[in-house]
Protein backbone atom coordinates (compact mmCIF):
# COMPACT_ATOMS: atom_id res chain seq x y z
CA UNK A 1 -164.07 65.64 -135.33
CA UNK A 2 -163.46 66.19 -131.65
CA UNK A 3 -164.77 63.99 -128.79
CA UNK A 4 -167.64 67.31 -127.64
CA UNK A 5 -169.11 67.25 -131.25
CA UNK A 6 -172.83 66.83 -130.94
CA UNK A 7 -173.66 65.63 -133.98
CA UNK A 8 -173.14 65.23 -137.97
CA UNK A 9 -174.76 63.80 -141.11
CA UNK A 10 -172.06 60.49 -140.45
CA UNK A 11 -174.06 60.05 -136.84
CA UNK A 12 -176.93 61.00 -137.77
CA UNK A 13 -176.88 58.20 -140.29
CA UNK A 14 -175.56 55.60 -137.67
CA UNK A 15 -177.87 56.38 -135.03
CA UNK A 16 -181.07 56.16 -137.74
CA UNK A 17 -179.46 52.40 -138.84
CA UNK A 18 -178.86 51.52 -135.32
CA UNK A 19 -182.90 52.44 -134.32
CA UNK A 20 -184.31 50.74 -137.24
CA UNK A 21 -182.06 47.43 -137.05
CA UNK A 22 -180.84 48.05 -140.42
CA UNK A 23 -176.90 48.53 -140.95
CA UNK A 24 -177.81 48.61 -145.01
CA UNK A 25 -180.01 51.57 -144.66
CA UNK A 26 -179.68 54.19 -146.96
CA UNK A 27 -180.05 57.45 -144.85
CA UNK A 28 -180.18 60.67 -146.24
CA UNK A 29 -180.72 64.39 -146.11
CA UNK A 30 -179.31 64.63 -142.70
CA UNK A 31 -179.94 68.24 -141.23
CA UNK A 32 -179.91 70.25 -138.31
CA UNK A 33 -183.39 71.36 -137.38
CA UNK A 34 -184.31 74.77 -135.73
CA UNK A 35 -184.79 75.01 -132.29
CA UNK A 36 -184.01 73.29 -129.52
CA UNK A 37 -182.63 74.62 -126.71
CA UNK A 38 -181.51 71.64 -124.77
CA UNK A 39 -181.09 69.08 -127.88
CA UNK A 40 -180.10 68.78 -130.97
CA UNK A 41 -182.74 67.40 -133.70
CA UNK A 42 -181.70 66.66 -136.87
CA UNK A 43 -184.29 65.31 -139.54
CA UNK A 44 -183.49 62.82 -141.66
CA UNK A 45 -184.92 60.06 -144.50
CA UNK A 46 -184.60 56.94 -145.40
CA UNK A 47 -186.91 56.86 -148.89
CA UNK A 48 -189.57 54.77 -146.84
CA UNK A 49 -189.64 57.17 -143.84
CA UNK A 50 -189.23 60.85 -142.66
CA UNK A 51 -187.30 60.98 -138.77
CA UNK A 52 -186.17 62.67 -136.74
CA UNK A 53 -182.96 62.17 -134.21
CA UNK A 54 -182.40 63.72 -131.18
CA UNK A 55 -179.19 63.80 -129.75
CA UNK A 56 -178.25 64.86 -126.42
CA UNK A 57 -175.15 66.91 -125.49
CA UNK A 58 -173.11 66.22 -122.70
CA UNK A 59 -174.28 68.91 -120.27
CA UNK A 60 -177.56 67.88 -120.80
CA UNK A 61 -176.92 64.08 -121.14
CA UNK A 62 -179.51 61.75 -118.64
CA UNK A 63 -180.19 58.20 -120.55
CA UNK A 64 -182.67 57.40 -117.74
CA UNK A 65 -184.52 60.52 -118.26
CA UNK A 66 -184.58 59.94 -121.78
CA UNK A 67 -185.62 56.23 -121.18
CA UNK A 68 -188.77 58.03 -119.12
CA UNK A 69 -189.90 60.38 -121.93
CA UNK A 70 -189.58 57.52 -124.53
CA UNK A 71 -191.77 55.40 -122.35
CA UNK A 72 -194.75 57.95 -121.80
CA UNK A 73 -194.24 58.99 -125.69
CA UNK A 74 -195.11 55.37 -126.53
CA UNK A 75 -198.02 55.31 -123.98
CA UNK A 76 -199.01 59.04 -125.64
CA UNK A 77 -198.94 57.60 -129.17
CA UNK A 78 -200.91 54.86 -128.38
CA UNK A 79 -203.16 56.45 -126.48
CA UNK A 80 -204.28 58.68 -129.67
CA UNK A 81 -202.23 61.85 -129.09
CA UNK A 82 -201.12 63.87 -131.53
CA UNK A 83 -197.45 62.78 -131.13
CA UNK A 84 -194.49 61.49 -133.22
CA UNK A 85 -194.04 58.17 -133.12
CA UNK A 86 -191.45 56.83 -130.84
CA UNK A 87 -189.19 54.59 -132.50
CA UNK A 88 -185.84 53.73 -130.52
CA UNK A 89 -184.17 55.50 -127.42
CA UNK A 90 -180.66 54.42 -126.12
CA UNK A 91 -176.60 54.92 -126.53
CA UNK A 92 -174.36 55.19 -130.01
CA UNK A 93 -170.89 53.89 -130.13
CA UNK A 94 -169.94 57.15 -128.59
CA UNK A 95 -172.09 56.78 -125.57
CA UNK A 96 -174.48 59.72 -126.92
CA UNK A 97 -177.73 59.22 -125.51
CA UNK A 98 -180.46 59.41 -128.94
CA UNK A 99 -183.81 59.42 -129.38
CA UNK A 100 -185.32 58.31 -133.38
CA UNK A 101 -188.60 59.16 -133.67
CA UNK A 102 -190.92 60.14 -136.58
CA UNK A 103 -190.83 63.16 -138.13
CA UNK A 104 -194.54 65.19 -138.08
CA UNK A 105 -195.80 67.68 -140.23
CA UNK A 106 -196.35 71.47 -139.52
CA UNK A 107 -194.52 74.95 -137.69
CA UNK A 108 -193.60 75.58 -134.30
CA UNK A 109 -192.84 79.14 -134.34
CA UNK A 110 -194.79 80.75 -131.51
CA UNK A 111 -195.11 84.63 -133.03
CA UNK A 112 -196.93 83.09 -135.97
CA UNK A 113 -199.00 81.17 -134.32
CA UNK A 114 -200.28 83.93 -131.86
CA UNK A 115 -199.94 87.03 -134.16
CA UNK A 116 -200.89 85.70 -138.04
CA UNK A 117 -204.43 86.59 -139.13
CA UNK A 118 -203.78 83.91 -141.69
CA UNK A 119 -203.55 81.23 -138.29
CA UNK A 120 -207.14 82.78 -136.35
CA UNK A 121 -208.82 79.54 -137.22
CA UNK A 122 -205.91 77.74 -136.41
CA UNK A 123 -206.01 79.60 -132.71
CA UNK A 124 -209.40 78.06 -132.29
CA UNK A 125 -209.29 74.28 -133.09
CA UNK A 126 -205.85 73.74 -131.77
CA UNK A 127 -207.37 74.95 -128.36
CA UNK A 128 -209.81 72.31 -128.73
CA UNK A 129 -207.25 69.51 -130.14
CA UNK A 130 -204.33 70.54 -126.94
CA UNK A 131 -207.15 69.53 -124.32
CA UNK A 132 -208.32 66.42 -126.23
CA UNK A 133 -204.60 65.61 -126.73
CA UNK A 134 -204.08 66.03 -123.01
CA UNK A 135 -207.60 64.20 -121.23
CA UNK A 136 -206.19 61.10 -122.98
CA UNK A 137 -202.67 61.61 -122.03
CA UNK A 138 -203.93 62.25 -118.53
CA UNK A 139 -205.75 59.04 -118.53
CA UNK A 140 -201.86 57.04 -118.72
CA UNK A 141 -201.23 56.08 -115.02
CA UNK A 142 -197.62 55.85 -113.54
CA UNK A 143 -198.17 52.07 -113.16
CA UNK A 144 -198.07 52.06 -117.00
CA UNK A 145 -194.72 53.13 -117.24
CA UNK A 146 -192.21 50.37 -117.19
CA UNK A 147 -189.32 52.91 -115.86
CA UNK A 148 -188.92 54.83 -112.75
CA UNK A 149 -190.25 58.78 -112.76
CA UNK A 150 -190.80 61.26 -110.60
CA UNK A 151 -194.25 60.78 -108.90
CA UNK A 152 -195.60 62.38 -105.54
CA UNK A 153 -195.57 60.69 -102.30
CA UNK A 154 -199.11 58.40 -101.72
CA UNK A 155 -200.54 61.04 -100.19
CA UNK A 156 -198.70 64.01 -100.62
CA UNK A 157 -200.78 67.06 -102.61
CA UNK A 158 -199.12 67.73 -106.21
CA UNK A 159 -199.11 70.83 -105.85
CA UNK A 160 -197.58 70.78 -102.33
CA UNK A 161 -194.52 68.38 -103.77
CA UNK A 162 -193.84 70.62 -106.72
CA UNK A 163 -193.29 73.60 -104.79
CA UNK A 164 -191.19 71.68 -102.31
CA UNK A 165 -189.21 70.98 -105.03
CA UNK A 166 -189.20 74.59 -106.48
CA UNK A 167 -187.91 75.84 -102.82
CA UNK A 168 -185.14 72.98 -103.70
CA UNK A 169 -184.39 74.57 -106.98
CA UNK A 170 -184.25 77.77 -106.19
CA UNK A 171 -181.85 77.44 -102.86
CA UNK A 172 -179.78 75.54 -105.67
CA UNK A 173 -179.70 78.45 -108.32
CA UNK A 174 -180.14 81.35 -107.12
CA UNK A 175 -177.24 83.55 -107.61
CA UNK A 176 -178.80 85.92 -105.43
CA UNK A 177 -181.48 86.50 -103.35
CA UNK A 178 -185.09 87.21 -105.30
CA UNK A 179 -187.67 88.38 -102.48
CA UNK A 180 -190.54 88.34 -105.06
CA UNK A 181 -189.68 83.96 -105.34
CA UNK A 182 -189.29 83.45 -102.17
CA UNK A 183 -192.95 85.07 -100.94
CA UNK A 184 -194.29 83.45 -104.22
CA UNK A 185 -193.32 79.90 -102.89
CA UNK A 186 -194.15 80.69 -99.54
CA UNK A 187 -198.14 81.95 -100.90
CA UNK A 188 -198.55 78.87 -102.51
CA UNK A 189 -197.19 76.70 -99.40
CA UNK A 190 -199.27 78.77 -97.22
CA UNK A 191 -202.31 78.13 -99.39
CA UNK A 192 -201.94 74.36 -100.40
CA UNK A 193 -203.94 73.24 -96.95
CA UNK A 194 -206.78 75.76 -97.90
CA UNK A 195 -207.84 74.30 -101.08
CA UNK A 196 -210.45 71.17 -101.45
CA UNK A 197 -209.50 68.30 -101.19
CA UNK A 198 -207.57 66.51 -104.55
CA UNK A 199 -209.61 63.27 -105.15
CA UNK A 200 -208.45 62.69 -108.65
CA UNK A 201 -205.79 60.15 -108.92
CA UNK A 202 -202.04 60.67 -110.12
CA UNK A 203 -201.50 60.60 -113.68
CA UNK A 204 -198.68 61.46 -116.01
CA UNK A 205 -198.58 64.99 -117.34
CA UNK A 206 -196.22 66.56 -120.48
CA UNK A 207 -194.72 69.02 -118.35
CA UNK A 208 -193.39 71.22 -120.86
CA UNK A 209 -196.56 71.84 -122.29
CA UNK A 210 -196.42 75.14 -124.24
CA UNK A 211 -196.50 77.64 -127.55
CA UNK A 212 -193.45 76.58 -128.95
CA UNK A 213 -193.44 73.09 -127.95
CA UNK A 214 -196.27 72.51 -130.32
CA UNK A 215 -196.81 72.04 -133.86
CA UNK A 216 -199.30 73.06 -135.82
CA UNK A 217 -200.90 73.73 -139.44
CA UNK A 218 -203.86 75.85 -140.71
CA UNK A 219 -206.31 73.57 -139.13
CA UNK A 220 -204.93 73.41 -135.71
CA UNK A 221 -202.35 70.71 -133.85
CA UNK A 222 -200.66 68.61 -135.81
CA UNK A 223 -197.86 66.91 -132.77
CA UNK A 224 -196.89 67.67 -129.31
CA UNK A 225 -193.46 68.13 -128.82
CA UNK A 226 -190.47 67.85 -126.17
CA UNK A 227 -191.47 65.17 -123.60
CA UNK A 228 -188.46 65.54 -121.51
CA UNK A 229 -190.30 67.19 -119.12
CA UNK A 230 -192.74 64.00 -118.35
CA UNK A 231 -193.40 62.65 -114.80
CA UNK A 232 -196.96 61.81 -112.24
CA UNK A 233 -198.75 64.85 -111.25
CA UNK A 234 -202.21 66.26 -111.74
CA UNK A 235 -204.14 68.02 -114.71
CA UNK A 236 -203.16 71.52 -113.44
CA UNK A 237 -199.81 71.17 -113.68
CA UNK A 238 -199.97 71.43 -117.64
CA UNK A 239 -203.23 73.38 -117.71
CA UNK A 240 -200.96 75.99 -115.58
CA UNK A 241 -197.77 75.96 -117.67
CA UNK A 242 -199.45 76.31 -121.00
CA UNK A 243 -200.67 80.01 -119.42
CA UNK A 244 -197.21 81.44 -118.00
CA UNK A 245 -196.53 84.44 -118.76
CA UNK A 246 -193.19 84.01 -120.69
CA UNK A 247 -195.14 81.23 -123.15
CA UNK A 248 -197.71 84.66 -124.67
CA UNK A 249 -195.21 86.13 -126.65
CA UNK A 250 -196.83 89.19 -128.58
CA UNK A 251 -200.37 88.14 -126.98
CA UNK A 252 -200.08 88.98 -122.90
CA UNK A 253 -203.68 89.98 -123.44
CA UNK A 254 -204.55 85.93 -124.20
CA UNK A 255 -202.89 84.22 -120.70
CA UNK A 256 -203.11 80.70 -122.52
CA UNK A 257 -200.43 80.43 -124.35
CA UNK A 258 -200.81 83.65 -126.56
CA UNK A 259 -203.52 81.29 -128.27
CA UNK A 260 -206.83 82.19 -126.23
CA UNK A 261 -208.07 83.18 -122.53
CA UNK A 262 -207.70 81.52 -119.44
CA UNK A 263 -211.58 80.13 -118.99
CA UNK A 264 -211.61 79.07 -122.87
CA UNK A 265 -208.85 76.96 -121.88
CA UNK A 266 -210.08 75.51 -119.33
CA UNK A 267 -213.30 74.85 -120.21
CA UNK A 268 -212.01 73.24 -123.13
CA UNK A 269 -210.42 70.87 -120.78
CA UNK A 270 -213.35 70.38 -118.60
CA UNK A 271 -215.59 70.19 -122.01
CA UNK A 272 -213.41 66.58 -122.92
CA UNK A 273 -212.19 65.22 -119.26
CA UNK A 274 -216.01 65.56 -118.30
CA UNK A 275 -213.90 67.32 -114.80
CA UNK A 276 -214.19 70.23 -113.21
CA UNK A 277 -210.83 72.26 -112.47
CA UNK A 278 -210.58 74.05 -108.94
CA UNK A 279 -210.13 77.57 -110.12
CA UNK A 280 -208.45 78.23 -106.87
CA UNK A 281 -206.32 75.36 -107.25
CA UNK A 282 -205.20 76.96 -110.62
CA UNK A 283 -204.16 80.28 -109.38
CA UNK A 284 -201.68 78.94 -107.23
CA UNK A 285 -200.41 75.86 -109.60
CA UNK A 286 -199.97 79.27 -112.04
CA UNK A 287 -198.22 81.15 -108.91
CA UNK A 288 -195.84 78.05 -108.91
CA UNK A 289 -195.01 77.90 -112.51
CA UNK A 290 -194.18 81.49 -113.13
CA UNK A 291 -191.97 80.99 -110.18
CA UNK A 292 -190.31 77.56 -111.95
CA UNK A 293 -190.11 79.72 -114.99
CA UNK A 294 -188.01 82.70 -112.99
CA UNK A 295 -185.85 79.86 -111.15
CA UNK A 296 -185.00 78.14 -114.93
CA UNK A 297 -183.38 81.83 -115.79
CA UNK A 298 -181.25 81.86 -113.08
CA UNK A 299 -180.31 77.75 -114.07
CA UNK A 300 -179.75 78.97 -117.82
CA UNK A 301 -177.62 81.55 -116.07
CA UNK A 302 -175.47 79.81 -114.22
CA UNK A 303 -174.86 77.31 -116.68
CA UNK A 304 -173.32 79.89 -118.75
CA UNK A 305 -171.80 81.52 -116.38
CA UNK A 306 -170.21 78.17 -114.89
CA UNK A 307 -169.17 77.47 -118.42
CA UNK A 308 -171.73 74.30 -118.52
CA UNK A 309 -172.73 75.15 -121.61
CA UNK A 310 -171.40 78.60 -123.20
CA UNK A 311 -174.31 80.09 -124.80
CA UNK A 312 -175.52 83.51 -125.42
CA UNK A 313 -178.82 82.03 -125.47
CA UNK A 314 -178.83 80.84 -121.65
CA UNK A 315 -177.06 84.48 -120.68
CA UNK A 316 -180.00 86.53 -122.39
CA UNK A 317 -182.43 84.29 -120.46
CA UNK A 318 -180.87 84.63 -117.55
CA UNK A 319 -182.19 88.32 -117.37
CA UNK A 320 -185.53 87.61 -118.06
CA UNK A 321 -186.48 86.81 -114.21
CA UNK A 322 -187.79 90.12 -113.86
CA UNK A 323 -190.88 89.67 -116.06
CA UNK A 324 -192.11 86.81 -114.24
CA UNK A 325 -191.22 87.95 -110.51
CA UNK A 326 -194.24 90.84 -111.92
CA UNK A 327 -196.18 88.34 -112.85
CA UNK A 328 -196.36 86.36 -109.48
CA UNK A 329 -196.89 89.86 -108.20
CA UNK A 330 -199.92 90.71 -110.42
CA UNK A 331 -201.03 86.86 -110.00
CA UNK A 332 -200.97 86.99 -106.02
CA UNK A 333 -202.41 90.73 -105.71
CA UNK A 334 -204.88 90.49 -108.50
CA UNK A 335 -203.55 93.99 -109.33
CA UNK A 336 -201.65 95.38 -112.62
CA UNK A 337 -197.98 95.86 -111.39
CA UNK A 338 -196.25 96.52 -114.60
């Protein structure tokens, strides 16, 4: 086995003994699960339990990070989300950052979800469950989180930071210039001093919030997956994500997530935080994300083309930016471009 492997059952096995405190163990079943763009998960069991680890490969490697997502995970769990159940986060004997968590019942896959007659009453309750799920892991304040994360200045706007950051991203990227990006972080600049005031506090959002990072059964959500997006920020921020463009698959008629429409979605939210959300507040937090989706193409690009991480995967997605530079345009203009 050479020093780049990811995984195998063998460290599988050692990372699940090293999580539980239990060199005698038994651990077996080890298997690569699908998905999983940026990890590997493998499930495996140990007679008393069903887990899952995650192990990170070195391109994508970032033990604090990790330390981060374990930490709001925990707060999640206890706070009543629908989550696994963090167990241990930190480094094998081959300095591999892992994750062990539980391992939760139900699908991800996104086409069934948002095309499968046999799902429709699925589609309706796990609308209701995401923004449940979300009011209570909204409620979890950065000051609960016992390791550092990205949070916005005092008082610096949300929205204003993360598209400071986007213009970041994309200078760092870009492999060439994309007009459409540009003018779509530039509108929501422009905008930000426009809107009302932002009197809620700072709170910790998913931020990878989306069809695919979701499971689900026939009565609705059963976990919310992929936390490695976590850090402070406002309500919008995963209200917004969960309706890009790129996250509809088959259903661009249903902007939330291929699942439902924009104002069930939010009223959903606004039905369990007891909140109203700024619609105008929205449009540009969406504006944003579609431009963070476009600016992750050209990353998955580069990294291939680089030779980060050679992967077929990130080249396909790399010529996907098209699609969402429409989108901003359809967003901004409140016309049908494409």
């Amino acid at each position: 086995m050479s020093d780049t492997t990811i995984g195998s059952p063998e460290i599988v096995a050692a990372a699940v003994r090293q999580g539980l405190a239990s060199p005698q163990a038994e651990v077996r079943g080890a298997k690569l699960l699908a998905g999983g763009a940026m990890h590997d998960s493998w499930a495996a069991d140990t007679g008393a339990d069903e887990l899952v680890v995650r192990l990170s490969p070195p391109a994508r490697d970032d033990a604090a990070k990790s330390r981060a997502e374990f930490a709001v995970m925990k707060a999640a769990y206890e706070r009543g989300c629908r989550s696994p159940k963090p167990i241990f986060v930190g480094e094998n004997e081959r300095g591999q950052t892992f994750m062990l968590m539980t391992r939760m019942p139900g699908d991800t896959n996104p086409r069934q979800l948002t095309t499968s007659p046999d799902y429709a009453d699925a589609r309706v309750a796990l609308i209701d469950h995401l923004a449940e799920d979300l009011v209570k892991l909204h409620s979890v304040r950065p000051g609960e989180i016992d390791v550092p994360m990205r949070t916005p200045a005092p008082t610096e706007d949300p929205l204003l930071s993360a598209a400071l950051l986007q213009f970041a991203e994309y200078d760092k990227q870009k492999l060439s210039p994309h007009p459409v990006v540009e003018w779509g972080l530039r509108y929501v600049v422009r905008n930000c001093p426009n809107l009302k005031p932002q009197t809620r506090p700072v709170h910790i959002v998913h931020g990878d919030l989306r069809t695919g990072n979701i499971m689900y059964d026939k009565q609705g959500l059963t976990a919310m997956l992929d936390w490695e997006g976590t850090h402070a920020g406002e309500a919008e921020e995963d209200l917004s994500w969960f309706c890009t463009r790129v996250w509809r698959f088959n259903r661009k008629d249903l902007a939330a997530g291929g699942v439902t429409d924009r104002e069930t979605w939010l009223k959903a939210y606004e039905r369990h935080s007891g909140e109203t959300i700024d619609r105008e507040r929205m449009k540009l937090w969406e504006v944003l994300q579609n431009v963070r989706w476009s600016v992750i193409t050209m990353m998955q690009a580069r990294q291939h083309m680089d030779h980060v991480m050679d992967s077929h995967e990130h080249a396909a997605i790399g010529r996907r930016g098209a699609d969402t530079e429409l989108e901003v345009l359809r967003l901004i203009t409140g016309r049908e471009v494409a």
